[in-house]
Protein backbone atom coordinates (compact mmCIF):
# COMPACT_ATOMS: atom_id res chain seq x y z
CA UNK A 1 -54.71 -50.38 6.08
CA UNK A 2 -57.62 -48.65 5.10
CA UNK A 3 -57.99 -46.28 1.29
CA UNK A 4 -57.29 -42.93 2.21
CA UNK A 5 -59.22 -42.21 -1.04
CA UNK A 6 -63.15 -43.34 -0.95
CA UNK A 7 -63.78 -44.31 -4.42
CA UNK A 8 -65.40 -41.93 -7.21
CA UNK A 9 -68.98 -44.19 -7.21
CA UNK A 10 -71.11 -41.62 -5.56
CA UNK A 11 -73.29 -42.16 -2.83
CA UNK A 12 -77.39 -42.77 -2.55
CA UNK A 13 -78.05 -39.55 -4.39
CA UNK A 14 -75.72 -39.70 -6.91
CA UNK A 15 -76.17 -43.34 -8.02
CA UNK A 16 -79.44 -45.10 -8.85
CA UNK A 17 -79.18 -48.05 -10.46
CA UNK A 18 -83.72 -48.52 -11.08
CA UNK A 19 -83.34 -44.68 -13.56
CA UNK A 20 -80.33 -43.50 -16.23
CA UNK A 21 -80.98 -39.71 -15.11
CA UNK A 22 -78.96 -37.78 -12.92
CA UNK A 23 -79.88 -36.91 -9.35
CA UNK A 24 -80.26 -33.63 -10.07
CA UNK A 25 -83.04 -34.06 -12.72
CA UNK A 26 -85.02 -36.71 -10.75
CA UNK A 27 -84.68 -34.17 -7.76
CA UNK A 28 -86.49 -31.24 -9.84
CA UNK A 29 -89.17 -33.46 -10.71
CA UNK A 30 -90.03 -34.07 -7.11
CA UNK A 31 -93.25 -32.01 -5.81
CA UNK A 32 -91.53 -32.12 -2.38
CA UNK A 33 -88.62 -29.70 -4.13
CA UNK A 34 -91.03 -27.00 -5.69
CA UNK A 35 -93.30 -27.32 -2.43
CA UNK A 36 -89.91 -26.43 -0.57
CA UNK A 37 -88.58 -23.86 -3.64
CA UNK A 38 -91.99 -21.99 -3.10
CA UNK A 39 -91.81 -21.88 0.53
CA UNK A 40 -88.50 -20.67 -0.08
CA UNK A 41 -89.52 -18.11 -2.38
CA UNK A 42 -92.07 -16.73 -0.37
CA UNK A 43 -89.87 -15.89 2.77
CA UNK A 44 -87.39 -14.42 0.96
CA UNK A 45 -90.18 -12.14 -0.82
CA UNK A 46 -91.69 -10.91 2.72
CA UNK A 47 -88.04 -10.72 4.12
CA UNK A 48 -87.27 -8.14 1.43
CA UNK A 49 -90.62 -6.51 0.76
CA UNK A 50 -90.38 -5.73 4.84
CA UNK A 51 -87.05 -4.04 5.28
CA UNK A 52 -85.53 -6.53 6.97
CA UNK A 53 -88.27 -7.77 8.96
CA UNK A 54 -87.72 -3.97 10.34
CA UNK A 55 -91.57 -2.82 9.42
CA UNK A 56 -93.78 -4.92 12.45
CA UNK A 57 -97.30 -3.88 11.94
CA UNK A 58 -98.71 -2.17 15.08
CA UNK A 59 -95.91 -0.69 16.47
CA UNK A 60 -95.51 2.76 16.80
CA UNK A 61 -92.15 4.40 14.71
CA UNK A 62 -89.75 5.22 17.06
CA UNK A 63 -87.81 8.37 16.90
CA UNK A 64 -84.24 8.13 15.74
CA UNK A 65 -81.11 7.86 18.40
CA UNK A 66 -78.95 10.79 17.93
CA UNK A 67 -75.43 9.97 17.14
CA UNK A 68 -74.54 12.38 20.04
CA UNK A 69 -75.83 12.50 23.32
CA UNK A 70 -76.79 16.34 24.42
């Protein structure tokens, strides 16, 4: 019958057995992370600076609905 329980050993990213650090601290010292991280950053930035993506350059402001029709 098989272990209803994996073992605690970790899997690829937890457990290296060529380094002593932690996957965590090998993963912030990858240039593929801060590439990503900046990406990351930057979106968020123009999502925020833009209201929501709301502000599309080019297009005229449209009046607001009324809550009410007349």
């Amino acid at each position: 019958m098989s272990n209803p329980f994996p073992s605690r050993g970790g899997g690829p990213l937890l457990v290296d057995h060529h380094s002593h650090q932690p996957a965590w601290k090998r993963l912030h010292r990858s240039p593929f992370f801060w590439i990503a991280a900046a990406f990351i950053a930057a979106a968020m930035t123009v999502y925020v600076m833009t209201n929501n993506l709301a502000n599309v350059p080019g297009q005229k402001v449209q009046p607001p609905v009324p809550a009410l029709a007349p």
